[in-house]
C-alpha atoms as a PDB file:
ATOM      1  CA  UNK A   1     -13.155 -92.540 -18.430  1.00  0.00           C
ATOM      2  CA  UNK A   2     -11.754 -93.474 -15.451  1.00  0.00           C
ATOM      3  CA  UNK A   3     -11.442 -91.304 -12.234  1.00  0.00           C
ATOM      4  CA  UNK A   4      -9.191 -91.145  -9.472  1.00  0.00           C
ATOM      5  CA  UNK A   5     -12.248 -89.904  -7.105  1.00  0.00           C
ATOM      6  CA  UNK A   6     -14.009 -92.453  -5.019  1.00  0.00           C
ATOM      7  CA  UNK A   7     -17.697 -92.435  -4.984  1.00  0.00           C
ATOM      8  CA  UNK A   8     -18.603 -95.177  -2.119  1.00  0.00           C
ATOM      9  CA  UNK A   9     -20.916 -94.045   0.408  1.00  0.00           C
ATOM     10  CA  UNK A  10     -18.365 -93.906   3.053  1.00  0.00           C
ATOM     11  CA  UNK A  11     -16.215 -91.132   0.746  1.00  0.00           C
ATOM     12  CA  UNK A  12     -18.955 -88.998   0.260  1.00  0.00           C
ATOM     13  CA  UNK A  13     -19.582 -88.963   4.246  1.00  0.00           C
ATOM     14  CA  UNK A  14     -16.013 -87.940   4.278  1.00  0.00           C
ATOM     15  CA  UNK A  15     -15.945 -85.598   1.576  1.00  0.00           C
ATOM     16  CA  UNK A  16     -18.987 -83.631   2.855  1.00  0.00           C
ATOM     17  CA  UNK A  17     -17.324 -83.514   6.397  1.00  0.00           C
ATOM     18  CA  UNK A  18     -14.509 -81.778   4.470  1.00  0.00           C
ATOM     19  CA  UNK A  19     -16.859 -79.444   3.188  1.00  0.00           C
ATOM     20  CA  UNK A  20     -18.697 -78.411   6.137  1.00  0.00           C
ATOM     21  CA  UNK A  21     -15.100 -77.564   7.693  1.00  0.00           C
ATOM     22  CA  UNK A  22     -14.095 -75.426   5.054  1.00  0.00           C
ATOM     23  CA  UNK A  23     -17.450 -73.369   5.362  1.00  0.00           C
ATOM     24  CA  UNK A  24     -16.718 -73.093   9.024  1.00  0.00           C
ATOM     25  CA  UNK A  25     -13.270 -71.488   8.101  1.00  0.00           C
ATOM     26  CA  UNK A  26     -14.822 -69.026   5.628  1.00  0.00           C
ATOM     27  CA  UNK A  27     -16.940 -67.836   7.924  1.00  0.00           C
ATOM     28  CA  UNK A  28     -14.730 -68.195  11.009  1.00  0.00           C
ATOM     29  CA  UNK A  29     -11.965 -65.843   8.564  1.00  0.00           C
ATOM     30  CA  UNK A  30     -15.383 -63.651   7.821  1.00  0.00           C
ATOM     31  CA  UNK A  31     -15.950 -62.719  11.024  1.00  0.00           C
ATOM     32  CA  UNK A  32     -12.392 -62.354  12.614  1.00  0.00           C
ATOM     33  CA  UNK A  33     -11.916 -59.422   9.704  1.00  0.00           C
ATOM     34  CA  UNK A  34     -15.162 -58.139  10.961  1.00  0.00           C
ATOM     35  CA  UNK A  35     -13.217 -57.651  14.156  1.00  0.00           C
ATOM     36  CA  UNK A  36     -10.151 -56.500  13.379  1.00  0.00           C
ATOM     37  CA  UNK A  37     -11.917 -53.760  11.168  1.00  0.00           C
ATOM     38  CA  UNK A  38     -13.927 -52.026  13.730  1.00  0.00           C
ATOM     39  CA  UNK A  39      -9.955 -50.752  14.863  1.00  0.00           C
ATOM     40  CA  UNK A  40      -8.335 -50.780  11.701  1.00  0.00           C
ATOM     41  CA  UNK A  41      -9.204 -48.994   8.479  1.00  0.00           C
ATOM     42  CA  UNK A  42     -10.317 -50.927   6.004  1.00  0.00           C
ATOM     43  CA  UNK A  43      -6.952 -50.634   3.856  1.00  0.00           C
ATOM     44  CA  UNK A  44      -4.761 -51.743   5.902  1.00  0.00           C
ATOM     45  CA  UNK A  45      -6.709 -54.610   7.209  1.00  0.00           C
ATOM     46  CA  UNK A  46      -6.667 -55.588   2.831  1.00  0.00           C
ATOM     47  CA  UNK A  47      -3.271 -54.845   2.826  1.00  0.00           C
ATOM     48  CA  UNK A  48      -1.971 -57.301   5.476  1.00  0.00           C
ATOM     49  CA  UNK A  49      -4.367 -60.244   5.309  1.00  0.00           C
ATOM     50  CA  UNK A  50      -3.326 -60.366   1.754  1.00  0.00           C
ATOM     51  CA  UNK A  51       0.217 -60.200   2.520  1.00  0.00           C
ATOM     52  CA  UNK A  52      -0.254 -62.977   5.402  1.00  0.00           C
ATOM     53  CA  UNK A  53      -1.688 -65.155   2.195  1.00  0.00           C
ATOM     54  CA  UNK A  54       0.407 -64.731  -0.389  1.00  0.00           C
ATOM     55  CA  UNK A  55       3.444 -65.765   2.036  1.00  0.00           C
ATOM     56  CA  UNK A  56       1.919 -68.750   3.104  1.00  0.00           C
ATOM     57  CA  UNK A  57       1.255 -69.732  -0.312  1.00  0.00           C
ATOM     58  CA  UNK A  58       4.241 -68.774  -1.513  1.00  0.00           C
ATOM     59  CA  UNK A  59       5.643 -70.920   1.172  1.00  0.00           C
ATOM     60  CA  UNK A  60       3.610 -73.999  -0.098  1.00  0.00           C
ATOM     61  CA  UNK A  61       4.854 -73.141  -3.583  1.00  0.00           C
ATOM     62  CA  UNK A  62       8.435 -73.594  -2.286  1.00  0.00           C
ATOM     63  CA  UNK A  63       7.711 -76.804  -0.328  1.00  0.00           C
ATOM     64  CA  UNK A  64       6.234 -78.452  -3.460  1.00  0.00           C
ATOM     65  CA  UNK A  65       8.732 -77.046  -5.887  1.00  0.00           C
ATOM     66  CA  UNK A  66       6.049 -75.040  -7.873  1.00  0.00           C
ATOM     67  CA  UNK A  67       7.179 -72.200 -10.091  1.00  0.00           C
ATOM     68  CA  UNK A  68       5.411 -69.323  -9.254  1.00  0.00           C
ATOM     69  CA  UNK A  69       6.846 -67.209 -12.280  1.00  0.00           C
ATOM     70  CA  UNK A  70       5.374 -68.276 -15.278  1.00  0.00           C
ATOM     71  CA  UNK A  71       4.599 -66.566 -18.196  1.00  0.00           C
ATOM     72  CA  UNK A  72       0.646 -67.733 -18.249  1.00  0.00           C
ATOM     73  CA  UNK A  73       0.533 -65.373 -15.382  1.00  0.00           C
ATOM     74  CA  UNK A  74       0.438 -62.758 -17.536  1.00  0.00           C
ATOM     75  CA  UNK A  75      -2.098 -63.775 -20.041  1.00  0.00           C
ATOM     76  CA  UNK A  76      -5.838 -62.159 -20.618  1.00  0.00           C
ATOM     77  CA  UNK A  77      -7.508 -64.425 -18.172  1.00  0.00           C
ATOM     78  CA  UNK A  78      -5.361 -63.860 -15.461  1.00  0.00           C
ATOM     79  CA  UNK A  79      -5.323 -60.371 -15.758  1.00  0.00           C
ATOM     80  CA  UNK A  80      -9.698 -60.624 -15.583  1.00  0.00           C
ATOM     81  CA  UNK A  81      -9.267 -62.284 -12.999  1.00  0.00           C
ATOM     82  CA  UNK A  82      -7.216 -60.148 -10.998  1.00  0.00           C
ATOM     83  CA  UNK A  83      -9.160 -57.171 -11.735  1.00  0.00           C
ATOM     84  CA  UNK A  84     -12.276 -59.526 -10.222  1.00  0.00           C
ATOM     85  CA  UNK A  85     -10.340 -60.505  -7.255  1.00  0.00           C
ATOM     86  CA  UNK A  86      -9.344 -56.890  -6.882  1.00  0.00           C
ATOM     87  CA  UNK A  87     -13.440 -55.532  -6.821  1.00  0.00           C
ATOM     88  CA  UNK A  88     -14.723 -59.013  -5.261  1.00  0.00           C
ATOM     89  CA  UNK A  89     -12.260 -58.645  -2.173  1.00  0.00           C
ATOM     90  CA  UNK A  90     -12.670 -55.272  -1.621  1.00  0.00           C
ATOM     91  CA  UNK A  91     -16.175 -55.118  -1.949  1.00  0.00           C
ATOM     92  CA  UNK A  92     -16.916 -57.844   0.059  1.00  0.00           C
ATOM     93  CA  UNK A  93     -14.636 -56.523   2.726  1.00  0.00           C
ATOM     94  CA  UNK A  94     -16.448 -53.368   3.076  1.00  0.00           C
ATOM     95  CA  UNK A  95     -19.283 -55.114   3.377  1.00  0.00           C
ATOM     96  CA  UNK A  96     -18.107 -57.435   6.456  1.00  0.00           C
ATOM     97  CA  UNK A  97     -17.403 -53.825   8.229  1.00  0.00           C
ATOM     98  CA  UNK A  98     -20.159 -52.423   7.258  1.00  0.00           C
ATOM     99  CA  UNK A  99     -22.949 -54.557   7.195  1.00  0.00           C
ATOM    100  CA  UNK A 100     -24.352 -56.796   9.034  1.00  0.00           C
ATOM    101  CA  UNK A 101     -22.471 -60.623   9.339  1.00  0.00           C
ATOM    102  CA  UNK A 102     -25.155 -62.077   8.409  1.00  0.00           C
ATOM    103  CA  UNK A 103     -26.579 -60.013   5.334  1.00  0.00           C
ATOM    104  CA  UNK A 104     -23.117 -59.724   3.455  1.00  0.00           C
ATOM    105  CA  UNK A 105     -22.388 -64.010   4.125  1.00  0.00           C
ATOM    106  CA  UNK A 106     -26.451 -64.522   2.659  1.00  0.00           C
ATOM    107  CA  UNK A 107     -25.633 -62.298  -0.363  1.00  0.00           C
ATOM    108  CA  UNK A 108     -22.485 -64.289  -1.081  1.00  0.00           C
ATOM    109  CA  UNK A 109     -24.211 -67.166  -1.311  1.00  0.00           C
ATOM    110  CA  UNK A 110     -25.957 -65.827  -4.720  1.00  0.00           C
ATOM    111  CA  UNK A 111     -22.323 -66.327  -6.489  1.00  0.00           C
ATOM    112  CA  UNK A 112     -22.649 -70.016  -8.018  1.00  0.00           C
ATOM    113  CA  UNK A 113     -26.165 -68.579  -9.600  1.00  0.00           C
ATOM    114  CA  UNK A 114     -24.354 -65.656 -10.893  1.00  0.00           C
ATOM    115  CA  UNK A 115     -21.586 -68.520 -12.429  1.00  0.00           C
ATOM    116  CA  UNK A 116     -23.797 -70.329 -14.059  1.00  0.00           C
ATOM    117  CA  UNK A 117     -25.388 -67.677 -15.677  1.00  0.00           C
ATOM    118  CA  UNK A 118     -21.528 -66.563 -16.604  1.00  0.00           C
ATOM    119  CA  UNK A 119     -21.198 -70.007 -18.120  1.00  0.00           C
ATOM    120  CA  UNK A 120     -23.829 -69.693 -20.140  1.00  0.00           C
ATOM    121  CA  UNK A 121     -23.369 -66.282 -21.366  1.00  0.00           C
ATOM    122  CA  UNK A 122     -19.861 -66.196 -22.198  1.00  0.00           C
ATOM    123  CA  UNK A 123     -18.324 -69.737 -22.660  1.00  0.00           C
ATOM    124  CA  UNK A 124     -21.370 -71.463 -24.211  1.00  0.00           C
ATOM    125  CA  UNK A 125     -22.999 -73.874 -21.435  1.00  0.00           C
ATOM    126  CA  UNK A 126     -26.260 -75.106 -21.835  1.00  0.00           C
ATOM    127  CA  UNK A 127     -28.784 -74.084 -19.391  1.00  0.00           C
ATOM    128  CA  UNK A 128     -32.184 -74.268 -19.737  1.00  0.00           C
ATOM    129  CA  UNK A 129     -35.591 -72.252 -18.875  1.00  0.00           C
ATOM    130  CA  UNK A 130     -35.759 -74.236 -15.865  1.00  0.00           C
ATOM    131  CA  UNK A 131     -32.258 -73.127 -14.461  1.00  0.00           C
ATOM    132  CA  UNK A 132     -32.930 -69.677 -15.679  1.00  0.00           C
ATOM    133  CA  UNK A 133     -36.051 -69.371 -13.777  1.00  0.00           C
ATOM    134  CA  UNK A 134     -33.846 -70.522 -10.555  1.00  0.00           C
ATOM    135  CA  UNK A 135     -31.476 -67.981 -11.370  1.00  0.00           C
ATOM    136  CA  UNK A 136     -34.146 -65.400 -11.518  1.00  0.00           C
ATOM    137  CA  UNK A 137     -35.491 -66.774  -8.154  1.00  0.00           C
ATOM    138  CA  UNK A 138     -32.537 -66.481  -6.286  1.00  0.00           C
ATOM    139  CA  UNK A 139     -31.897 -63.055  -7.578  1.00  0.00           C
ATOM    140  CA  UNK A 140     -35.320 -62.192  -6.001  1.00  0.00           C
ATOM    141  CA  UNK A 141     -33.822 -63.508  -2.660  1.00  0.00           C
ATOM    142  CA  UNK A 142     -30.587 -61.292  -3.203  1.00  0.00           C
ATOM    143  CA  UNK A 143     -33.634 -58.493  -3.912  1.00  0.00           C
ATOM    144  CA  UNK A 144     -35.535 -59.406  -0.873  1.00  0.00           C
ATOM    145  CA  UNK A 145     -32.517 -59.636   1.184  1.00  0.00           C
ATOM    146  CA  UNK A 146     -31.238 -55.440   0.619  1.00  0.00           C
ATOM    147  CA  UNK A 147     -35.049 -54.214  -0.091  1.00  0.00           C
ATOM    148  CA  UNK A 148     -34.384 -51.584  -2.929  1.00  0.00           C
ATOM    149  CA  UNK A 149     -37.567 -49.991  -2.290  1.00  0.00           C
ATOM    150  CA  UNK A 150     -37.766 -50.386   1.520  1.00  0.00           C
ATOM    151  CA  UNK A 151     -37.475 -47.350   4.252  1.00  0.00           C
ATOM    152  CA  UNK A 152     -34.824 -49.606   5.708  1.00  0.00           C
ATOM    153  CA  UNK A 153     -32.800 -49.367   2.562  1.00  0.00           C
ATOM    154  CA  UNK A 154     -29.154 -48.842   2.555  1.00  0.00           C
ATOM    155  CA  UNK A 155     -26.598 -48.193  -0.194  1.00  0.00           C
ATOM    156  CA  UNK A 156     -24.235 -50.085   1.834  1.00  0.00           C
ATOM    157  CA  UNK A 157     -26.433 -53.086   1.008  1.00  0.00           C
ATOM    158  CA  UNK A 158     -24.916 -53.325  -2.267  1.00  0.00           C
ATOM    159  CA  UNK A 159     -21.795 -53.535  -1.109  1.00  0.00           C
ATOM    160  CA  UNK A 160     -21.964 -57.641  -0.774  1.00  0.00           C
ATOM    161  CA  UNK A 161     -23.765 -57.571  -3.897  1.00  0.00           C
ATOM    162  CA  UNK A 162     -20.953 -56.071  -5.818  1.00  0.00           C
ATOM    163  CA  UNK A 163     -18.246 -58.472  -3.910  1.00  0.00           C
ATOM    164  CA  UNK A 164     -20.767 -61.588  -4.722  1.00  0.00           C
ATOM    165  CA  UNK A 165     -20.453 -60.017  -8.860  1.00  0.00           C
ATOM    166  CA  UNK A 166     -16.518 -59.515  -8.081  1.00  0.00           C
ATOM    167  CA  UNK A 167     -16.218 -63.484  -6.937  1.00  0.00           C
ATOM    168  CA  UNK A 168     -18.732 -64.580  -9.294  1.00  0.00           C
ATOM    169  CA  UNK A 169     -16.398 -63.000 -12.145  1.00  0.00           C
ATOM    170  CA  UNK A 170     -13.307 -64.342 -10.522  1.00  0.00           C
ATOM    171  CA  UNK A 171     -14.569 -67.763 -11.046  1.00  0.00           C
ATOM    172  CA  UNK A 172     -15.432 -67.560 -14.288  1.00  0.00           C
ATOM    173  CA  UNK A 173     -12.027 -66.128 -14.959  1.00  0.00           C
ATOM    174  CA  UNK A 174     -10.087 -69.281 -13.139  1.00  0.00           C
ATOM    175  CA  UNK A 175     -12.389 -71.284 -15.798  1.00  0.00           C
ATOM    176  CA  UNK A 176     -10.294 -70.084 -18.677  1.00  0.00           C
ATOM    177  CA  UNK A 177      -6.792 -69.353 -16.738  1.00  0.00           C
ATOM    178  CA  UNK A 178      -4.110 -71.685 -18.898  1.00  0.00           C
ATOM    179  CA  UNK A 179      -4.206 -75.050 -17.151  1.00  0.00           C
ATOM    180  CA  UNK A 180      -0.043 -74.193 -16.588  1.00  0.00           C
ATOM    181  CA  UNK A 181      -0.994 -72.626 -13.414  1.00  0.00           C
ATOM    182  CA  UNK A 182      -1.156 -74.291 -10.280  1.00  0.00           C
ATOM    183  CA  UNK A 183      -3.236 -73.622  -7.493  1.00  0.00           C
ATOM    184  CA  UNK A 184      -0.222 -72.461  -5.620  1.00  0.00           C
ATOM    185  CA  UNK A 185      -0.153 -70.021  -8.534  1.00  0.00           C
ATOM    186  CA  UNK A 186      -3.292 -68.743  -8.513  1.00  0.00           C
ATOM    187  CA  UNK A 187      -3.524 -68.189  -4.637  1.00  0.00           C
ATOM    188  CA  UNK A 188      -0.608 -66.707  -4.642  1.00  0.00           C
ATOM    189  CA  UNK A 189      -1.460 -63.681  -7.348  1.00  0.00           C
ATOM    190  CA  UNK A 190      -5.154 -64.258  -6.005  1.00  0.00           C
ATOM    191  CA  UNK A 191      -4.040 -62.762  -2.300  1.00  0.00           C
ATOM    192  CA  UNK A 192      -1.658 -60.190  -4.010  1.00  0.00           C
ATOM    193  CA  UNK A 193      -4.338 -58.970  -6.180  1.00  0.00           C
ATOM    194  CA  UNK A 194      -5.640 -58.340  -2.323  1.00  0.00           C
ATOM    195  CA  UNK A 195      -2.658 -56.183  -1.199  1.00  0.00           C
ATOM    196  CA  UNK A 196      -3.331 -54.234  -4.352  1.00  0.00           C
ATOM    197  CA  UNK A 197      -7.163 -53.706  -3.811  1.00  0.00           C
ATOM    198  CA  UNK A 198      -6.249 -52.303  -0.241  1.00  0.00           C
ATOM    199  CA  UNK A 199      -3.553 -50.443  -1.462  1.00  0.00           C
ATOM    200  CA  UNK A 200      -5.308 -48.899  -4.115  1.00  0.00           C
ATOM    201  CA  UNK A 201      -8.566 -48.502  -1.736  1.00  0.00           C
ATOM    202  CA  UNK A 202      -6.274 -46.224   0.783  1.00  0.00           C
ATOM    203  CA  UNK A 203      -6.833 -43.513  -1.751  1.00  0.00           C
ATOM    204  CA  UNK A 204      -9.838 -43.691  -1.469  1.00  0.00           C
ATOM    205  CA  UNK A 205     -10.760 -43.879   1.822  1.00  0.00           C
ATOM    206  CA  UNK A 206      -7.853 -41.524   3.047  1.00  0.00           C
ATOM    207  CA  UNK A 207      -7.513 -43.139   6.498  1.00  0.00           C
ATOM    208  CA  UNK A 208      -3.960 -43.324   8.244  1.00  0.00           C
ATOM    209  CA  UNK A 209      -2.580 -46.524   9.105  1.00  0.00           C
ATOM    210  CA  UNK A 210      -2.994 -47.123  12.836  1.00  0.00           C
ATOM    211  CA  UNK A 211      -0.994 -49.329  15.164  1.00  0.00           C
ATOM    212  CA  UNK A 212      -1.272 -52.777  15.007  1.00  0.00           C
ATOM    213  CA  UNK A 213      -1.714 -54.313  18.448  1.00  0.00           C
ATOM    214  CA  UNK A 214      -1.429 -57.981  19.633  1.00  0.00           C
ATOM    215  CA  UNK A 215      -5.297 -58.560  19.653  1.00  0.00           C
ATOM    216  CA  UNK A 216      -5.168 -57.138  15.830  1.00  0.00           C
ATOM    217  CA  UNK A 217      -2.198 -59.206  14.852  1.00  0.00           C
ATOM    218  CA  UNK A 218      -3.566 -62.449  16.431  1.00  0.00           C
ATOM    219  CA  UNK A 219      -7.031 -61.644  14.482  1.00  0.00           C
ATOM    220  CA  UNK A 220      -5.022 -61.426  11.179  1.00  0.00           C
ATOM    221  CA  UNK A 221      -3.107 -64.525  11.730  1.00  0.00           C
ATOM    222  CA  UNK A 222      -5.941 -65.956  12.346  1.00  0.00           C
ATOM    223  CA  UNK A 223      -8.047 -65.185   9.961  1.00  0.00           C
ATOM    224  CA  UNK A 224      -5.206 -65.784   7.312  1.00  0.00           C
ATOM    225  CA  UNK A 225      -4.644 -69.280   8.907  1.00  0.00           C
ATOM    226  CA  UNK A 226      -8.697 -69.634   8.778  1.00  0.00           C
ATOM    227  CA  UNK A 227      -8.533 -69.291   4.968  1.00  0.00           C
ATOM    228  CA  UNK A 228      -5.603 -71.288   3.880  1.00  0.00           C
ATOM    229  CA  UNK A 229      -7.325 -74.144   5.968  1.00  0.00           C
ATOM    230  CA  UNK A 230     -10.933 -73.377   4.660  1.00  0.00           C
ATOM    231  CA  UNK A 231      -9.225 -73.168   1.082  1.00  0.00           C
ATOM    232  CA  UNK A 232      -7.786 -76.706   1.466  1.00  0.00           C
ATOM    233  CA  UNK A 233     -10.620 -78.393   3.275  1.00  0.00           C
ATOM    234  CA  UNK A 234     -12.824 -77.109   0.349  1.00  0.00           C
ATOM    235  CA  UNK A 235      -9.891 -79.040  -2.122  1.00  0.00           C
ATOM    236  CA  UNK A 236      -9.836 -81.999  -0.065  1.00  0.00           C
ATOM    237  CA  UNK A 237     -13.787 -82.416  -0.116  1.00  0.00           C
ATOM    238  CA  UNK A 238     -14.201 -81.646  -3.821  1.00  0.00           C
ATOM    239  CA  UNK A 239     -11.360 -84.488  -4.268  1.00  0.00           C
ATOM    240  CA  UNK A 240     -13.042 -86.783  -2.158  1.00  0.00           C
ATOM    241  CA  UNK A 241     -16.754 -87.333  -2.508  1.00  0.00           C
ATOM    242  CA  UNK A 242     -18.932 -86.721  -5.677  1.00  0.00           C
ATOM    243  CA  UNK A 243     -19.468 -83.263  -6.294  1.00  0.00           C
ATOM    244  CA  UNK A 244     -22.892 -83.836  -6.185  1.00  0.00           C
ATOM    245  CA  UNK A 245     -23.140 -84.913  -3.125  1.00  0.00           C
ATOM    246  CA  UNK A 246     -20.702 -82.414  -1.322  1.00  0.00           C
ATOM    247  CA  UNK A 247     -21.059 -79.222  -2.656  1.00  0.00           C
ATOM    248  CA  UNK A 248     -24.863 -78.802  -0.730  1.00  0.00           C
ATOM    249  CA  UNK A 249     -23.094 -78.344   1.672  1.00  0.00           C
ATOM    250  CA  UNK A 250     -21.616 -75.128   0.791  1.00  0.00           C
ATOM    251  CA  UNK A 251     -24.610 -73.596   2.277  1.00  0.00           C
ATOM    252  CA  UNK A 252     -23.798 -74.404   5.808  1.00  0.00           C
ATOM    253  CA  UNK A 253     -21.634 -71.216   5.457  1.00  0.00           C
ATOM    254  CA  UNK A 254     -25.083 -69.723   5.573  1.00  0.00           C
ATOM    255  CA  UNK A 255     -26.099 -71.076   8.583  1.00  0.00           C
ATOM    256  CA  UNK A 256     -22.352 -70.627  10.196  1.00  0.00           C
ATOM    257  CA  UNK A 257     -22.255 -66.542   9.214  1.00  0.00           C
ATOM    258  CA  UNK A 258     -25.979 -66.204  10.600  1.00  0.00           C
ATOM    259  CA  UNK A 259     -25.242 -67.997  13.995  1.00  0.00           C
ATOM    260  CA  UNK A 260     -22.006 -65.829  14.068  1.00  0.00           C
ATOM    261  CA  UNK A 261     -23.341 -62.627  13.822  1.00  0.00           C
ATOM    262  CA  UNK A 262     -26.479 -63.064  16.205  1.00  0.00           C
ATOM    263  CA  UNK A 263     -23.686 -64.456  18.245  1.00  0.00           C
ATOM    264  CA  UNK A 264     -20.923 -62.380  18.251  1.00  0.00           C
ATOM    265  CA  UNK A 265     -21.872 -59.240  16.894  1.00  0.00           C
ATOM    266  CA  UNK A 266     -25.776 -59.581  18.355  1.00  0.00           C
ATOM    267  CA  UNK A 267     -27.370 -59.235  14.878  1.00  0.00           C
ATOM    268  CA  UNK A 268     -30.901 -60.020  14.374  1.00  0.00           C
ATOM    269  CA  UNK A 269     -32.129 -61.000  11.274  1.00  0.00           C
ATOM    270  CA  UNK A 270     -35.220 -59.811   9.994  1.00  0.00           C
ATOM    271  CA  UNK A 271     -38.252 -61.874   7.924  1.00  0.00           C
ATOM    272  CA  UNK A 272     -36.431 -60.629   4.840  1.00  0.00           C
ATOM    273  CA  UNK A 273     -32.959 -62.105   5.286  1.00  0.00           C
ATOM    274  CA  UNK A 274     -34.459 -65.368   5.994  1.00  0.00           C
ATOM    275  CA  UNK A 275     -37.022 -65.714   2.773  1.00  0.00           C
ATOM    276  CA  UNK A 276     -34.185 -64.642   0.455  1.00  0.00           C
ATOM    277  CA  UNK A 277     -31.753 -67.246   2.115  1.00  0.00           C
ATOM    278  CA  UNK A 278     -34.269 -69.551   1.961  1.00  0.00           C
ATOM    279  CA  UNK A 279     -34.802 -68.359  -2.156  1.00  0.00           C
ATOM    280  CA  UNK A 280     -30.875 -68.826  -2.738  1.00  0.00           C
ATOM    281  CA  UNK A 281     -30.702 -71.970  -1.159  1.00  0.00           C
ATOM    282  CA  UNK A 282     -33.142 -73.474  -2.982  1.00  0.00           C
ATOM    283  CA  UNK A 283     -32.552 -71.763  -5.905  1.00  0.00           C
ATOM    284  CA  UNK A 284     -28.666 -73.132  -5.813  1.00  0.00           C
ATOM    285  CA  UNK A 285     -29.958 -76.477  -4.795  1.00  0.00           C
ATOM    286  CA  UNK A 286     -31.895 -77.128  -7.860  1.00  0.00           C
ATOM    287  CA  UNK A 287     -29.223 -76.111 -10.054  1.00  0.00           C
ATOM    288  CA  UNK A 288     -27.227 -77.988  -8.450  1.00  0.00           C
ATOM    289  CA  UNK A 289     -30.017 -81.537  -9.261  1.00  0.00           C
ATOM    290  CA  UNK A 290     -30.882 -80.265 -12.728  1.00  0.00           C
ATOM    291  CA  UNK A 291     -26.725 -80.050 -13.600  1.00  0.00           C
ATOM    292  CA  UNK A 292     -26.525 -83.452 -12.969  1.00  0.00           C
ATOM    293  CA  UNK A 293     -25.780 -86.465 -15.408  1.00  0.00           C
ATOM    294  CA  UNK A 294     -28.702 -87.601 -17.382  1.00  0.00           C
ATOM    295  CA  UNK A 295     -30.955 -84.308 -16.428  1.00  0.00           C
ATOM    296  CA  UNK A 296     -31.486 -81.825 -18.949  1.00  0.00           C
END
């Protein structure tokens, strides 16, 4: 088979520059919502960064003459994978305005272990003893990370656990989503599935929508801007390096989300945030070797 992706030293340089820039805008989008929800509730901060999305990708729909009605938009994976995007959005969310920076981005990090185990579960992968037991590691980290049985323990802790589930399921979900849909497509529904979970989450939290000022409105735009890049830096790198060689450097998010939060929001990290990163990490890592061609 032939592919259209270059593997040359030189590309994979390039690619995993790519990468590292898109973890930068994650975590650069991660923390301006951390902002902008100390003043807003946490509703309305849903309900407009998801609007800001879905009209920029609406826009790039209409720039590339992509159909964003389709009837595949209705089918059974889609609507999984709303509901995911729905509890993975809001969760995680709560979590940035809740938690500590640097916790919640950690926690995420768990998601690709939680996908593989997905794959393997419910569309038939192969993975062995050895990638279960890495699994199981960096679910200790994840463990280690909110310390169940701790004094420090709080409930709110879980709250990045059950976005990192949320995501986890979303991806599994764009797995089987028709191959009809573009990725116009599914960003588009993907940030309306956000308006939804904020909408639905005012209910809940029965806060009144406050006044938007500029510094709000510039954090929004911002962070909305900060994903749409991040989302096609991250496209870019897996389309221009082997995927072996760039996605390592998905963890730099880590690093970025830590050095933002001691940064901006003076978080400290204790011994236990830094043995279950260090447990993810490596636990992603060699899933990452052991999925590669000619290892079993």
């Amino acid at each position: 088979m032939i592919s259209h992706i270059r593997t040359d030293p030189k590309s994979n340089l390039i690619g995993s520059f790519w990468m590292v820039l898109a973890m930068l805008g994650f975590a650069l989008e991660d923390a301006l919502i951390k902002s902008v929800a100390i003043a807003m509730p946490v509703w309305q901060v849903l309900v407009f960064f998801g609007t800001g999305g879905a009209m920029l990708f609406a826009l790039w729909a209409l720039v590339t003459g992509t159909p964003l009605l389709h009837a595949d938009v209705l089918s059974r994976p889609m609507k999984v994978r709303a509901l995911f995007e729905v509890l993975g959005r809001l969760f995680y969310v709560l979590a940035l305005a809740m938690t500590p920076l640097s916790s919640a981005t950690v926690i995420l990090q768990a998601t690709p272990l939680v996908v593989v185990a997905g794959a393997a579960l419910f569309f038939g992968e192969t993975v062995g003893w050895r990638r279960w037991s890495a699994i199981l590691l960096g679910m200790m980290g994840v463990v280690i990370i909110i310390q169940p049985t701790g004094e420090s323990f709080s409930i709110l802790s879980l709250l990045a656990v059950a976005g990192m589930l949320g995501f986890a399921g979303r991806d599994l979900a764009s797995r089987a989503a028709p191959a009809t849909l573009s990725t116009q497509t599914l960003g588009f529904y993907g940030f309306l599935s956000i308006v939804v979970a904020g909408l639905g989450y005012q209910f809940w939290e029965a806060a009144p929508a406050v006044g938007i000022s500029a510094g709000s409105v510039t954090y929004l735009a911002r962070a909305v801007a900060m994903g749409v890049i991040a989302y096609a830096a991250l496209m870019k790198a897996m389309r221009t390096g082997e995927v072996s060689a760039v996605t390592p450097f998905r963890y730099t998010r880590l690093l970025f989300g830590i050095g933002m939060g001691m940064a901006l929001f003076n978080e400290r990290p204790d011994q236990s945030v830094w043995l279950g990163s260090a447990l993810i990490v490596l636990s992603g890592l060699y899933i990452l070797w052991r999925g590669r061609p000619h290892q079993s």
